[in-house]
N, C-alpha and C. Protein backbone atom coordinates (compact mmCIF):
# COMPACT_ATOMS: atom_id res chain seq x y z
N UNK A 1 0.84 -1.18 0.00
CA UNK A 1 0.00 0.00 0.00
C UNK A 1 0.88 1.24 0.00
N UNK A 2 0.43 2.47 -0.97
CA UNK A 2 1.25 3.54 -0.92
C UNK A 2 0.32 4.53 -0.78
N UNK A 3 1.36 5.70 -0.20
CA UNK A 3 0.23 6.70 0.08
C UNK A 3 0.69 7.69 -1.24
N UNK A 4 -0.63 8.48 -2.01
CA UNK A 4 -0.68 9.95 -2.85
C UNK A 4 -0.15 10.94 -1.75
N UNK A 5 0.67 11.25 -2.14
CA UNK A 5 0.76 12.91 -1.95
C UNK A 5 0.35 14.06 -2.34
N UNK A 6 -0.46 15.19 -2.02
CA UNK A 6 -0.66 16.05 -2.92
C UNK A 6 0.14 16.48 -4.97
N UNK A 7 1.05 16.55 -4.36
CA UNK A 7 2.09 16.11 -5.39
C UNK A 7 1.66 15.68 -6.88
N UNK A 8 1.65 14.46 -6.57
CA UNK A 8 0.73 13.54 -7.32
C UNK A 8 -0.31 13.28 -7.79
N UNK A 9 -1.23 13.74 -6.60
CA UNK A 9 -2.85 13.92 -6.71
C UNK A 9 -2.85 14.94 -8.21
N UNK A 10 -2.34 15.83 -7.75
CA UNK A 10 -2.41 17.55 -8.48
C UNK A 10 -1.18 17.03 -9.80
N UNK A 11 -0.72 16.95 -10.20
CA UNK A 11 -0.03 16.06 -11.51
C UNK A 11 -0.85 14.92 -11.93
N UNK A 12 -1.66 14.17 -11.46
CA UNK A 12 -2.93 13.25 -11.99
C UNK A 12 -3.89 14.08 -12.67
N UNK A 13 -4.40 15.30 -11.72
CA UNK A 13 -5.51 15.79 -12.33
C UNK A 13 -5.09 16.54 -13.53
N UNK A 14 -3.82 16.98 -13.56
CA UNK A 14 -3.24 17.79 -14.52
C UNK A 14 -2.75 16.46 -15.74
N UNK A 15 -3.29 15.36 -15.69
CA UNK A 15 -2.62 14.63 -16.78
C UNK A 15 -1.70 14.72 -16.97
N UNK A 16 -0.44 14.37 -16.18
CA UNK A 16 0.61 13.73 -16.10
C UNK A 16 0.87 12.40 -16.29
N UNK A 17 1.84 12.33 -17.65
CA UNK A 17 1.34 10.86 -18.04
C UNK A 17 2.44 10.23 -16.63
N UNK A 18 3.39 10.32 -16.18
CA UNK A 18 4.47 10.11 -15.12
C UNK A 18 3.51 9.15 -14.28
N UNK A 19 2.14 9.52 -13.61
CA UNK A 19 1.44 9.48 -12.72
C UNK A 19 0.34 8.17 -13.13
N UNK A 20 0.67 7.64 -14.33
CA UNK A 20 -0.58 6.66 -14.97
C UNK A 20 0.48 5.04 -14.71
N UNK A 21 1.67 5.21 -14.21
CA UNK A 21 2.11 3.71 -14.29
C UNK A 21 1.91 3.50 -12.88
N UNK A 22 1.88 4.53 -11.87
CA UNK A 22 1.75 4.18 -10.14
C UNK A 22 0.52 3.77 -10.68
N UNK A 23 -0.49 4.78 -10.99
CA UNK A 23 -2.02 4.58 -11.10
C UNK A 23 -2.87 3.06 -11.20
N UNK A 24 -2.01 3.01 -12.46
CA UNK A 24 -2.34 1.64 -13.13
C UNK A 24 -1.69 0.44 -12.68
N UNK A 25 -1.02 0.43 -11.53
CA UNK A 25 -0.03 -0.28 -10.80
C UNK A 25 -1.48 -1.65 -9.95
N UNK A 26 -0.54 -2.71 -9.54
CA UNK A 26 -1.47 -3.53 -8.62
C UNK A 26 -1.74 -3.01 -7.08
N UNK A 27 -0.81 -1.71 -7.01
CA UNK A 27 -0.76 -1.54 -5.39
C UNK A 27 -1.77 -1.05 -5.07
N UNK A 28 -2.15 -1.15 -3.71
CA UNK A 28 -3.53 -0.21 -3.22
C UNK A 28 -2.93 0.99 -2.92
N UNK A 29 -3.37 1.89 -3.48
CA UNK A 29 -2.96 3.33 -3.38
C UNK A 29 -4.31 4.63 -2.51
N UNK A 30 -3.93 5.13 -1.66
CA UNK A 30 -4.60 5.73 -0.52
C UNK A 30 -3.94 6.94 -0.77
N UNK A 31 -4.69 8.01 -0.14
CA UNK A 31 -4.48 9.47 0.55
C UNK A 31 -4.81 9.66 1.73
N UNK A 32 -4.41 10.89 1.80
CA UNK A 32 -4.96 11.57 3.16
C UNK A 32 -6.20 12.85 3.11
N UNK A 33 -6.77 13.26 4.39
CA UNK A 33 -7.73 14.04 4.55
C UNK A 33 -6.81 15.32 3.89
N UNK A 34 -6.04 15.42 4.33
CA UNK A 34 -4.54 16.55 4.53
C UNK A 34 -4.49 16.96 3.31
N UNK A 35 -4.29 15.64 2.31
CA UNK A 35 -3.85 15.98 0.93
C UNK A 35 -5.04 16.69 0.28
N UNK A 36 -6.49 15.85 0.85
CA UNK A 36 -7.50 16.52 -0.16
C UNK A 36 -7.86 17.88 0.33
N UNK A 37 -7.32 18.23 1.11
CA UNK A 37 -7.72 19.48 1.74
C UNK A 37 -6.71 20.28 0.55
N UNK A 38 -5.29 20.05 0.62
CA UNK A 38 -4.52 20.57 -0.10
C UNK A 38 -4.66 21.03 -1.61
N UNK A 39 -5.18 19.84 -1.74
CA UNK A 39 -5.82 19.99 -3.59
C UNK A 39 -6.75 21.03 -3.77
N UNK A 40 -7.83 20.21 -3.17
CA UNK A 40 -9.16 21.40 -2.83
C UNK A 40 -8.47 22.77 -3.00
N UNK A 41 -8.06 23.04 -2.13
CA UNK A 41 -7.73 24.36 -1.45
C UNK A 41 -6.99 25.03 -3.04
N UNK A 42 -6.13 24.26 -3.49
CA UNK A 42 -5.49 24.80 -4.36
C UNK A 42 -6.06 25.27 -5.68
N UNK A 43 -7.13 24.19 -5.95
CA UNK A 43 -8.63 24.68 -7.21
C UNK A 43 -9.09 25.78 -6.46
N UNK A 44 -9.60 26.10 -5.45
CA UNK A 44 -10.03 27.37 -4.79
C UNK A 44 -9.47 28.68 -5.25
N UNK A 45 -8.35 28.64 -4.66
CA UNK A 45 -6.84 29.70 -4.84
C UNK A 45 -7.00 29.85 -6.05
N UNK A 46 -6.71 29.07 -7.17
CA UNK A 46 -6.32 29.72 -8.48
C UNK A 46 -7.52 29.86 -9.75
N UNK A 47 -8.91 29.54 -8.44
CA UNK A 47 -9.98 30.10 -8.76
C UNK A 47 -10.40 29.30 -10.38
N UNK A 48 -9.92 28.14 -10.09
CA UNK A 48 -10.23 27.24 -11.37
C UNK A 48 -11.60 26.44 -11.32
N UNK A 49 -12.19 26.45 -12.49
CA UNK A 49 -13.44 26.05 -13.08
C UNK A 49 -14.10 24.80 -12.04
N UNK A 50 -15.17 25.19 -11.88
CA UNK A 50 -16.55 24.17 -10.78
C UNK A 50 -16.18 22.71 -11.59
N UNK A 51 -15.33 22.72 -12.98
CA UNK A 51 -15.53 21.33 -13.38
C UNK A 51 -14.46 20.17 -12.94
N UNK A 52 -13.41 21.67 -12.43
CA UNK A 52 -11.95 21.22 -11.97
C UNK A 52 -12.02 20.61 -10.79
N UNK A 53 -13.08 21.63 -9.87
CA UNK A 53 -13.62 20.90 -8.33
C UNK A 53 -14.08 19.42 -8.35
N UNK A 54 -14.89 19.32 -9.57
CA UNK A 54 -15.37 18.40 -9.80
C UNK A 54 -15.02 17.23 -10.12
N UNK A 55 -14.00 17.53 -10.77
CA UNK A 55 -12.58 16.08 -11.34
C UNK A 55 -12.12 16.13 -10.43
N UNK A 56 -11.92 16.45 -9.13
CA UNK A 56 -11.06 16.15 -8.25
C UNK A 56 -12.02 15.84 -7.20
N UNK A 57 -13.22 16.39 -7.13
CA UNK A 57 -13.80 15.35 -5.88
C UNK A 57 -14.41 13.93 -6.03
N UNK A 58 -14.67 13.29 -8.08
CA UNK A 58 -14.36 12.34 -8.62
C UNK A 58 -13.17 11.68 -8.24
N UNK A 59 -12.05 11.57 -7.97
CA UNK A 59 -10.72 11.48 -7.68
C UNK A 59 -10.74 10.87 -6.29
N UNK A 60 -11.01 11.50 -5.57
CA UNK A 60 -11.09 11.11 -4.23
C UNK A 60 -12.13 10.02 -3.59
N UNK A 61 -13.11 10.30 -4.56
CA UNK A 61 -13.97 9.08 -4.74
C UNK A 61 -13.62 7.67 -4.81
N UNK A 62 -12.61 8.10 -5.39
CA UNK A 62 -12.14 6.61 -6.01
C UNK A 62 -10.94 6.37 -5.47
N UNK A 63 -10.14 6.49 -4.67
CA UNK A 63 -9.23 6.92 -3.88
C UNK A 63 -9.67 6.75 -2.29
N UNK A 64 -9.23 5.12 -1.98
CA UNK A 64 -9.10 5.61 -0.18
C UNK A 64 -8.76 6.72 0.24
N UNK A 65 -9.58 7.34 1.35
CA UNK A 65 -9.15 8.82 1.76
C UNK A 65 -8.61 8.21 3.41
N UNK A 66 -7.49 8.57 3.98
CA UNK A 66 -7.21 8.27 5.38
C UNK A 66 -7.45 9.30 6.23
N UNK A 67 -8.66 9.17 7.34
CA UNK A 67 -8.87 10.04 8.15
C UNK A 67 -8.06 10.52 9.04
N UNK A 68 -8.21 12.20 9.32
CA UNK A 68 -7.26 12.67 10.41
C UNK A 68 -7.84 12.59 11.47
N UNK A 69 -7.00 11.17 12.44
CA UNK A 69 -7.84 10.85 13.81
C UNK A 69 -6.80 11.03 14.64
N UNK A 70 -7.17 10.74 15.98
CA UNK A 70 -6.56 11.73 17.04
C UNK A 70 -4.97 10.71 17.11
N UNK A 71 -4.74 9.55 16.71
CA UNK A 71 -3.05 8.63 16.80
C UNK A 71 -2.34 9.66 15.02
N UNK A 72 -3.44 10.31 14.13
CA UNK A 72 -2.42 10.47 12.91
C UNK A 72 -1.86 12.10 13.69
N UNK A 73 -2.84 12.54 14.46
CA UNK A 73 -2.33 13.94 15.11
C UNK A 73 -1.11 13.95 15.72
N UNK A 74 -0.83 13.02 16.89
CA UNK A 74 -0.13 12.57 17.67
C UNK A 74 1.29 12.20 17.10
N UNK A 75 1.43 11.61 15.87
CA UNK A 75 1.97 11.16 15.35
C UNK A 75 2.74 11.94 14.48
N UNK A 76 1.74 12.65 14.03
CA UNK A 76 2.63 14.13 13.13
C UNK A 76 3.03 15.02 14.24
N UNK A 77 2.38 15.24 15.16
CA UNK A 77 3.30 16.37 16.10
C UNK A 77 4.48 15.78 16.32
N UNK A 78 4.89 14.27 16.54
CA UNK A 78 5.88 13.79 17.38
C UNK A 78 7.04 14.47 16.17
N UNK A 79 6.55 13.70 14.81
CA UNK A 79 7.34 13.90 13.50
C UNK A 79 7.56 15.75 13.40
N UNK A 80 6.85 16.18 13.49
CA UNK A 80 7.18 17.83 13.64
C UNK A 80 7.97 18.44 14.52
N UNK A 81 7.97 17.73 16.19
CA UNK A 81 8.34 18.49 17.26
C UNK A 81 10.09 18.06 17.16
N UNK A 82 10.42 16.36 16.29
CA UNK A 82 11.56 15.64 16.10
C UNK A 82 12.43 16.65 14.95
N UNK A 83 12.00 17.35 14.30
CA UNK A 83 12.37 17.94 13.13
C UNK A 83 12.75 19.52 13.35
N UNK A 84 11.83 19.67 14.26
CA UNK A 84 12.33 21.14 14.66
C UNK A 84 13.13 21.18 15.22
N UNK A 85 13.18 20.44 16.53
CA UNK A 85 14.91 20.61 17.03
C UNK A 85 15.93 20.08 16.23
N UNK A 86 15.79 19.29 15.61
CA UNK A 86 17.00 18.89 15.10
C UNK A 86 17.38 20.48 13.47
N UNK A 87 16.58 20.87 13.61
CA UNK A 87 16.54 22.21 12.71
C UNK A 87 16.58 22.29 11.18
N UNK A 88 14.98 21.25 11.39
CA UNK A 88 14.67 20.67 9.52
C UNK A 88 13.49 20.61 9.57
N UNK A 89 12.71 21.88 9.87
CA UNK A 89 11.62 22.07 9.73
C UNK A 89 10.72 21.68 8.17
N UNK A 90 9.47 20.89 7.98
CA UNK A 90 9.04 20.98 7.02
C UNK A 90 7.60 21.53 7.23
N UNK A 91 6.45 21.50 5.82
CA UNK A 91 5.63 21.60 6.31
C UNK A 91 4.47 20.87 7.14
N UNK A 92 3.30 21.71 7.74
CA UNK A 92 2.55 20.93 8.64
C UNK A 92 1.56 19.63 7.63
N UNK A 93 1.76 20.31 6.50
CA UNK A 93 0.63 19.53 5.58
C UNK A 93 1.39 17.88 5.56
N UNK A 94 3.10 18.17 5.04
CA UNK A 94 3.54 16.98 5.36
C UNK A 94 4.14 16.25 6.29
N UNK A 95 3.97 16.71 7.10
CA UNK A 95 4.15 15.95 8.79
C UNK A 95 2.36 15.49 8.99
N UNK A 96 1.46 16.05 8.68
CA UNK A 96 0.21 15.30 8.89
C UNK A 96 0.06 14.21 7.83
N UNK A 97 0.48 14.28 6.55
CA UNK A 97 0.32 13.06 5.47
C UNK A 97 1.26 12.26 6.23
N UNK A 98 2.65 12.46 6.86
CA UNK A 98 3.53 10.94 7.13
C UNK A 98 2.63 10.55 8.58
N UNK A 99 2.57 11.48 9.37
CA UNK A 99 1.52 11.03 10.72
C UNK A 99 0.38 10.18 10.67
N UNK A 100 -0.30 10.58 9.57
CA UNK A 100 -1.52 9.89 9.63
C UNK A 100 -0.81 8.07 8.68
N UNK A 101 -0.31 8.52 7.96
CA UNK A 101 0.34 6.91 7.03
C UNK A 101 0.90 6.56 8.35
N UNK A 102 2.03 6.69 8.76
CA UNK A 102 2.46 5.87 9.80
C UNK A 102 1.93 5.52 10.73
N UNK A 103 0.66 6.27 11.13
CA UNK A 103 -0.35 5.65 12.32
C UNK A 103 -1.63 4.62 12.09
N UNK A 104 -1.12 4.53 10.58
CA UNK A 104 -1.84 3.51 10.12
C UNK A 104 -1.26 2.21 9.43
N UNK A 105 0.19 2.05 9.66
CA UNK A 105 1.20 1.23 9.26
C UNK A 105 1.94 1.00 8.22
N UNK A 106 1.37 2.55 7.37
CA UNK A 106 1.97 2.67 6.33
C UNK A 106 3.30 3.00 5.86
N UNK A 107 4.04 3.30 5.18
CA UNK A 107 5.24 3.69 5.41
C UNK A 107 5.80 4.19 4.04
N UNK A 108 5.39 4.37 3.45
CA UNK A 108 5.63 4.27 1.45
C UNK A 108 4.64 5.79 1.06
N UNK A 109 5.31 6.86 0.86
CA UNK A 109 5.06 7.78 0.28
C UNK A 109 4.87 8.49 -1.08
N UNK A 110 4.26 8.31 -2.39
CA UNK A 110 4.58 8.70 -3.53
C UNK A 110 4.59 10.29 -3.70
N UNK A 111 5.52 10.86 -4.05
CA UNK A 111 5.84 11.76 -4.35
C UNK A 111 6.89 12.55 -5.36
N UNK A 112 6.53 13.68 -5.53
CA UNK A 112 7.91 14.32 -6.04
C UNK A 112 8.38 15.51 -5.62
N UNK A 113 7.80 15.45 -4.05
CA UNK A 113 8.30 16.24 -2.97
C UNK A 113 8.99 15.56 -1.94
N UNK A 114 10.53 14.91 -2.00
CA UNK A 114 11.49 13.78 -1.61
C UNK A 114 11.71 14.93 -0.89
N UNK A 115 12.63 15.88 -1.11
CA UNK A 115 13.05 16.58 -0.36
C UNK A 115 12.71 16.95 1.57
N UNK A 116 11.52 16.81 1.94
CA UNK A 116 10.69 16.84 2.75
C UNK A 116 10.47 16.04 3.45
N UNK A 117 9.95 14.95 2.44
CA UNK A 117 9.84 13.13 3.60
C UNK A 117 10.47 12.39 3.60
N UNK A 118 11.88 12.83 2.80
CA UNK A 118 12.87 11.94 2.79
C UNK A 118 13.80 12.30 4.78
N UNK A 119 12.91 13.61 5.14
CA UNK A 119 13.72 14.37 6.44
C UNK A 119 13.27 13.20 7.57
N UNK A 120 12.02 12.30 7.26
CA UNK A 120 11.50 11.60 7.98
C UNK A 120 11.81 9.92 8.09
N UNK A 121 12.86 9.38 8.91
CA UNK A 121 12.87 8.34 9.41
C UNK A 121 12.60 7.36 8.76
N UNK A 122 10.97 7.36 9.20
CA UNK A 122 10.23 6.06 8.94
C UNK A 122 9.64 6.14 7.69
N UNK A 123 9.49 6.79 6.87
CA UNK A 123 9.16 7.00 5.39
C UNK A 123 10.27 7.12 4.38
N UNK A 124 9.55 5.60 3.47
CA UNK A 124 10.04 5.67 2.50
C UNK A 124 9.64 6.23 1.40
N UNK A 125 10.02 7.11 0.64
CA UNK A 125 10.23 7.75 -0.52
C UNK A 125 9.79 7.35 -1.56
N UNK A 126 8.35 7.61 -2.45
CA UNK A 126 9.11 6.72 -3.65
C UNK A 126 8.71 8.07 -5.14
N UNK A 127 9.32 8.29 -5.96
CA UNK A 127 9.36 9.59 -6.74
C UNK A 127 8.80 8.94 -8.33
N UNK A 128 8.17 10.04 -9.26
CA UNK A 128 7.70 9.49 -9.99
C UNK A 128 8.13 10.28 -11.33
């Protein structure tokens, strides 16, 4: 099982062919609440077409969504509070996507934001 990253999500909807061999892959592929918030948010912002909202809440449809419950909270603070002292701050969006995957035993990230969750331990990386 791998988790979408915003990343990805948002290069899917944009037809990225890169994004059609994970897609079309045998793995079970999941998101987070985090990510769809992220997407969302980002059709909002750049004030793109009700049809764009629309391909993407299609998307998620079809797409395990992983809820933000009170062990993925816990879990990203630990990953956030570990990162700040050591003085490799990232963002909160992706300390809640590895929190919530790892509090659910996941560990496999797709992305092509390495830079970030590669800062994290227990996540593995995988780039597309």
């Amino acid at each position: 099982m791998k988790v979408l990253d915003s990343t990805f999500l948002i290069d899917l909807l944009n037809g990225r062919k890169e994004t059609l061999d994970i897609l079309n892959s045998n793995e079970q592929l999941l998101t987070t609440q985090a990510n769809m918030f992220e997407v969302i948010r980002g059709i909002f912002l750049k004030g793109q077409s009700y049809d764009k909202f629309l391909e993407a809440k299609e998307a998620f449809e079809s797409i395990r969504v992983l809820p933000l419950d009170d062990n993925g909270i816990i879990r990203a603070a630990e990953i956030s509070a570990d990162l700040i002292k050591k003085g490799s701050r990232i963002s909160d969006i992706d300390c809640i996507t590895a929190g919530i995957a790892l509090s659910k035993c996941l560990n496999t990230v797709v992305t092509r934001n390495s830079k970030d969750f590669e800062k994290i331990k227990e996540i593995k990386v995988e780039t597309y």
